[in-house]
Protein backbone atom coordinates (compact mmCIF):
# COMPACT_ATOMS: atom_id res chain seq x y z
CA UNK A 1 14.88 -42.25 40.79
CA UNK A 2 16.21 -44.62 38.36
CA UNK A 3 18.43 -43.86 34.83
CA UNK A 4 15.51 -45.47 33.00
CA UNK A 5 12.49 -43.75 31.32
CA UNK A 6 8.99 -44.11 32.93
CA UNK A 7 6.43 -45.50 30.36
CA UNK A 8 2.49 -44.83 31.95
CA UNK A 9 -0.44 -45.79 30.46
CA UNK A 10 -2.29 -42.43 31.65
CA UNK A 11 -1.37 -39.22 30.13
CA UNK A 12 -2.85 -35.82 30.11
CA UNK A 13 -5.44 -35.08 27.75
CA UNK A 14 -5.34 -33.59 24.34
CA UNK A 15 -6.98 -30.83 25.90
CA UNK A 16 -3.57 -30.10 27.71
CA UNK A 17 -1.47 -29.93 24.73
CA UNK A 18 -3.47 -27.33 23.21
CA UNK A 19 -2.73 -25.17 25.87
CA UNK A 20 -0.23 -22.93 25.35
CA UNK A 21 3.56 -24.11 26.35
CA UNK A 22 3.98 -21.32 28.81
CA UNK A 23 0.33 -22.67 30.53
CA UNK A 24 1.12 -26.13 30.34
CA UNK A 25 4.62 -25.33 32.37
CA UNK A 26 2.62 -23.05 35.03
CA UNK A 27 0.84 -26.31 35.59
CA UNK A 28 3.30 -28.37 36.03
CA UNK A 29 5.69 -26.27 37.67
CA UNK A 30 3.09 -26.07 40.33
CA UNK A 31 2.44 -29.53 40.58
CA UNK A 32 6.24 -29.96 40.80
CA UNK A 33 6.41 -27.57 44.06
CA UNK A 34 3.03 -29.66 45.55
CA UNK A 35 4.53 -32.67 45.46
CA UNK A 36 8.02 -31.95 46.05
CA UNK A 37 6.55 -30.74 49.78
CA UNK A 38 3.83 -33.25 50.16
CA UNK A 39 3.72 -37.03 50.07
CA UNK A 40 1.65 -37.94 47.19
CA UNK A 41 -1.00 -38.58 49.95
CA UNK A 42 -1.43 -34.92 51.04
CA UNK A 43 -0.87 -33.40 48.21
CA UNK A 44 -3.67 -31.39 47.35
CA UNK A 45 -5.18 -30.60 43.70
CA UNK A 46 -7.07 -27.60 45.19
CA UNK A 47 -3.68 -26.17 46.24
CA UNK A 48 -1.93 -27.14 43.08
CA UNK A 49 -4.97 -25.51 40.77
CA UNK A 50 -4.33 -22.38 43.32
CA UNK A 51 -1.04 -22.04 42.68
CA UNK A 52 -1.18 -22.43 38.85
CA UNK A 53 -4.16 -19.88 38.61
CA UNK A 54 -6.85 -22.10 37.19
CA UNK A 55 -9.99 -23.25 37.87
CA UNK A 56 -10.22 -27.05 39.26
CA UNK A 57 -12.73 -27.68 36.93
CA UNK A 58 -10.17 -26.89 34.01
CA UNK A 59 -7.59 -29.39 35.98
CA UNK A 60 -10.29 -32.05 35.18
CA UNK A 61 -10.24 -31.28 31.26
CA UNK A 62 -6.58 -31.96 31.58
CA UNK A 63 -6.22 -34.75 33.94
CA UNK A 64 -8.28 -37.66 35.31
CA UNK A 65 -7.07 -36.94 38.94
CA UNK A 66 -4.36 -36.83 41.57
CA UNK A 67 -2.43 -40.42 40.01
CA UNK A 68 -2.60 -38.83 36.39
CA UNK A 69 -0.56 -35.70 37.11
CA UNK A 70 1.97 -37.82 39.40
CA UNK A 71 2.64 -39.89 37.02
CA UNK A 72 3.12 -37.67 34.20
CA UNK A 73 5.67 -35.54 36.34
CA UNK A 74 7.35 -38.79 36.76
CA UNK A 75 7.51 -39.47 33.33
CA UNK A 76 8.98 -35.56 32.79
CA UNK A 77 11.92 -36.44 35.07
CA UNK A 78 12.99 -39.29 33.95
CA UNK A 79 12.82 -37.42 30.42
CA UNK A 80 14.95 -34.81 31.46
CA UNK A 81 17.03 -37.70 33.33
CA UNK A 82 17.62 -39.56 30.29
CA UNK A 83 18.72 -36.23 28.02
CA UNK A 84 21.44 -35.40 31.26
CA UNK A 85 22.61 -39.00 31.07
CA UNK A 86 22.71 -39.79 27.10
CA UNK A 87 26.29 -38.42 27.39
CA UNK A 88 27.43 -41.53 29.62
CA UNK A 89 24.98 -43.65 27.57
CA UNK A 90 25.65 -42.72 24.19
CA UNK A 91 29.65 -43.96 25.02
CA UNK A 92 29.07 -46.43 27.09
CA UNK A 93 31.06 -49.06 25.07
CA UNK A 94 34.31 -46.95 26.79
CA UNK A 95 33.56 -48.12 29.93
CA UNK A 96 33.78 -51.55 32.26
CA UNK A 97 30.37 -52.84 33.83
CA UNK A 98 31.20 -51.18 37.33
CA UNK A 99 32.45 -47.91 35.77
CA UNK A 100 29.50 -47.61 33.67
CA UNK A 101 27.43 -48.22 36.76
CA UNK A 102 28.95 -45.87 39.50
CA UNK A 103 29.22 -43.01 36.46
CA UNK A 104 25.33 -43.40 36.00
CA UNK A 105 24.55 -43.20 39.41
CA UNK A 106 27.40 -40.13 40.30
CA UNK A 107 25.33 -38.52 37.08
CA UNK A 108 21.94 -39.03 38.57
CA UNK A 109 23.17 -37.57 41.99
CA UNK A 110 24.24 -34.69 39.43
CA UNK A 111 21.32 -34.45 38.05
CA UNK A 112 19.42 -34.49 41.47
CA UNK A 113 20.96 -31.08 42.54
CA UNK A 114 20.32 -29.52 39.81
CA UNK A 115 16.52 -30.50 40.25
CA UNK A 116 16.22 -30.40 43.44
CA UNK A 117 12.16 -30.70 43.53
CA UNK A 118 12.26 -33.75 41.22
CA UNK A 119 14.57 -35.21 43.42
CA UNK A 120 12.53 -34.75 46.55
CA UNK A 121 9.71 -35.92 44.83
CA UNK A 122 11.79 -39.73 44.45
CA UNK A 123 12.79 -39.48 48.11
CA UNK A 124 8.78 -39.10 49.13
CA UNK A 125 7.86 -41.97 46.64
CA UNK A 126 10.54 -44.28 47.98
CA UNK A 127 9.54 -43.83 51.57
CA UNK A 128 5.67 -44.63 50.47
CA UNK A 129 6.50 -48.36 49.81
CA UNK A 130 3.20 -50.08 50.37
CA UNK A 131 1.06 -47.56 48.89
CA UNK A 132 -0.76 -47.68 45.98
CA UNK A 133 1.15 -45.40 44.21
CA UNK A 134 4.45 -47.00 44.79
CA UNK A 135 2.94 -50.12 43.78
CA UNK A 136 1.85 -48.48 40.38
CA UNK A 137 4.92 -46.67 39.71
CA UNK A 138 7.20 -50.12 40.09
CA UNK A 139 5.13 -51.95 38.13
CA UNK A 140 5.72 -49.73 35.64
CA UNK A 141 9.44 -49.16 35.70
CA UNK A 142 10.75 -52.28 36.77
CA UNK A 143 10.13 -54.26 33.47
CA UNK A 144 12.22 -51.35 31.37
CA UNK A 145 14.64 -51.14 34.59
CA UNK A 146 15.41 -54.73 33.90
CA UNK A 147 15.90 -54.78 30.30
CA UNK A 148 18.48 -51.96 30.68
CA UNK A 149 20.17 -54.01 33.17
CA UNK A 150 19.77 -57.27 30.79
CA UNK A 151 21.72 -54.98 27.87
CA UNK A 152 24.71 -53.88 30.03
CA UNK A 153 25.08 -57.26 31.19
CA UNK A 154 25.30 -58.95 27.78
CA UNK A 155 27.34 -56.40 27.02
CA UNK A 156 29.87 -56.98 30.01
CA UNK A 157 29.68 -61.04 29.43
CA UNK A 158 30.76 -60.38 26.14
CA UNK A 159 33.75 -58.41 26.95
CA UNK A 160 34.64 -60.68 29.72
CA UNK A 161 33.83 -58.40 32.59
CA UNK A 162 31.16 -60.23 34.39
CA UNK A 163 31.45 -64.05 34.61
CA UNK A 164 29.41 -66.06 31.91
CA UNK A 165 27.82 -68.11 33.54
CA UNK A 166 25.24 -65.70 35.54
CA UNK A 167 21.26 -66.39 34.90
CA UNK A 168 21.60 -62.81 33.71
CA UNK A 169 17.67 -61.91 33.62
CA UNK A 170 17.34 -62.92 37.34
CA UNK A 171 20.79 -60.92 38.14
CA UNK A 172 19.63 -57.82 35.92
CA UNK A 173 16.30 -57.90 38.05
CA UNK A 174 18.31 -57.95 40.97
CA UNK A 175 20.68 -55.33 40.46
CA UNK A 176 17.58 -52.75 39.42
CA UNK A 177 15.56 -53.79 42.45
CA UNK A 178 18.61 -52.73 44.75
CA UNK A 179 19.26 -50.24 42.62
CA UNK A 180 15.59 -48.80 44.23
CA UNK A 181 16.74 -50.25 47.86
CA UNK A 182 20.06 -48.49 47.83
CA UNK A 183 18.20 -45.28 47.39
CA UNK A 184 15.66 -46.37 49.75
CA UNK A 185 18.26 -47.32 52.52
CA UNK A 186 19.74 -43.79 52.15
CA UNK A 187 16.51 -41.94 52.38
CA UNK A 188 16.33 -43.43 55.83
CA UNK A 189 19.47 -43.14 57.05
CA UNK A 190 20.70 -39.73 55.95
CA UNK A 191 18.85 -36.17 56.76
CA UNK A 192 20.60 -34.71 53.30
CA UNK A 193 19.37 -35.97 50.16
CA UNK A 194 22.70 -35.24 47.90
CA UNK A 195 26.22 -35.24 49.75
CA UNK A 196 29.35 -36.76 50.16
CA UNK A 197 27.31 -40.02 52.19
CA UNK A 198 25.51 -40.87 48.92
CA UNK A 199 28.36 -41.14 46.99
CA UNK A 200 30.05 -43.17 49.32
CA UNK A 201 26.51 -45.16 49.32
CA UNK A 202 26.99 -45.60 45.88
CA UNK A 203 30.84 -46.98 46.25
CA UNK A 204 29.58 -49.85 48.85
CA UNK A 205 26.80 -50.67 46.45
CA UNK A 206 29.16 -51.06 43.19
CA UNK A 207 31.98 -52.72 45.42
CA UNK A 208 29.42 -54.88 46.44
CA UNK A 209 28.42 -56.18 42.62
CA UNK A 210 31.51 -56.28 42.10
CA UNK A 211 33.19 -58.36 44.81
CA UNK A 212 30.26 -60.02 46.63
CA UNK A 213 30.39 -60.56 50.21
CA UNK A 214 33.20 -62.96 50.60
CA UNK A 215 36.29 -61.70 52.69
CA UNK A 216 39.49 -61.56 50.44
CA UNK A 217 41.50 -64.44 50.16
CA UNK A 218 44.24 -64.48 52.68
C-alpha cells in the first residue's frame, strides 16, 4: 500500500478495546492470516472467528461485519507503515524530491517483507479494482495521499527541484494515483511480490517523474 495513514470512519467497538490486548491481537492476527489468503470476497468471518477461538456472535459485539474488520486491519498497517517510515520522514528536508520518493518506496518494499501478510493483503486489494471495497478504501486514502504529495511538492518548488510553474494539486493527485497503478501494474506482471523487479519498477517510475517521456536531447 501507500506511505500514508488510512483514516475510516468505521472502527471496532468499545466493546473491543476492553478486551484484553493479548485477545484483541488473537483477533486480529487471525483476521490478518484470512485475508492475507483470501480476496476480501471469500474471506470468511466463520473461519476467522474459528481461528481466533470465539464465538461469531462475540465478533458482532466487536465489529459491524466483514468491511469493518478490513478496514481496521488496513488502518493497523499503514500504522505500523508510518512508525517504519518516520525515519525517512522525520529528515526528509536532507533529501531531493526524487530521492525522497524512491527512499519511501525502497522503505515500503522493506517494510513489505518484513510483513509479509499485510503485504499480500495490498496485492489482493489492488487486483479487486471495481469492487466495492476498493472503491471504499480509495476514497478514503486518496484525499490524505494527495495532501502528502501537495507538501513534498511545495517543498521541492521551494528548493528549486521541481519546476514552479506545475498546477501542483492536479500533479500531487497524479503522482499518488500512479503511485497505486505502479503497484497495480506489478501485481500483474510479476509472480513475486518483493524482489529485485520491484525495485527496478520503482526506478522506471521515479525516472519517469523525473524526466518525462521525451527522448534526450541529441
Amino acid at each position: 500500500m501507500t506511505v500514508w495513514s488510512l483514516s475510516f470512519l468505521t472502527m471496532p467497538t468499545e466493546t473491543f478495546f476492553n478486551l484484553p490486548a493479548e485477545k484483541r491481537d488473537m483477533i486480529c492476527q487471525a483476521a490478518i492470516a484470512e485475508f492475507a489468503a483470501h480476496s476480501f470476497e471469500q474471506a470468511s468471518i466463520n473461519r476467522i472467528v474459528a481461528n481466533a477461538g470465539i464465538a461469531k456472535g462475540s465478533f458482532y459485539q466487536y465489529f459491524a461485519n466483514k468491511e469493518d474488520i478490513f478496514l481496521y486491519l488496513l488502518q493497523l498497517s499503514g500504522q505500523a507503515k508510518l512508525a517504519y517510515l518516520e525515519p525517512i520522514l522525520r529528515n526528509s528536508g536532507e533529501y531531493d524530491f526524487f530521492a525522497l520518493l524512491r527512499d519511501l518506496y525502497v522503505s515500503g518494499i522493506q517494510f513489505a517483507e518484513k510483513h509479509p501478510e499485510y503485504a499480500e493483503i495490498g496485492k489482493k486489494l489492488m487486483k479487486s479494482k471495481g469492487t466495492p471495497i476498493y472503491a471504499a478504501v480509495m476514497n478514503a486514502s486518496m484525499p490524505t495521499a494527495d495532501e502528502f504529495f501537495v507538501l513534498l511538492l511545495e517543498n521541492a518548488i521551494r528548493r528549486k527541484e521541481v519546476r514552479a510553474d506545475i498546477d501542483v494539486a492536479m500533479f500531487a493527485h497524479l503522482i499518488a494515483a500512479m503511485n497505486a497503478l505502479v503497484i497495480e501494474y506489478y501485481c500483474e506482471h510479476s509472480a513475486s511480490t518483493h524482489d529485485g523487479t520491484m525495485l527496478a519498477t520503482v526506478e522506471r517510475f521515479i525516472d519517469f517523474l523525473k524526466y518525462g517521456l521525451a527522448a534526450p536531447a541529441a
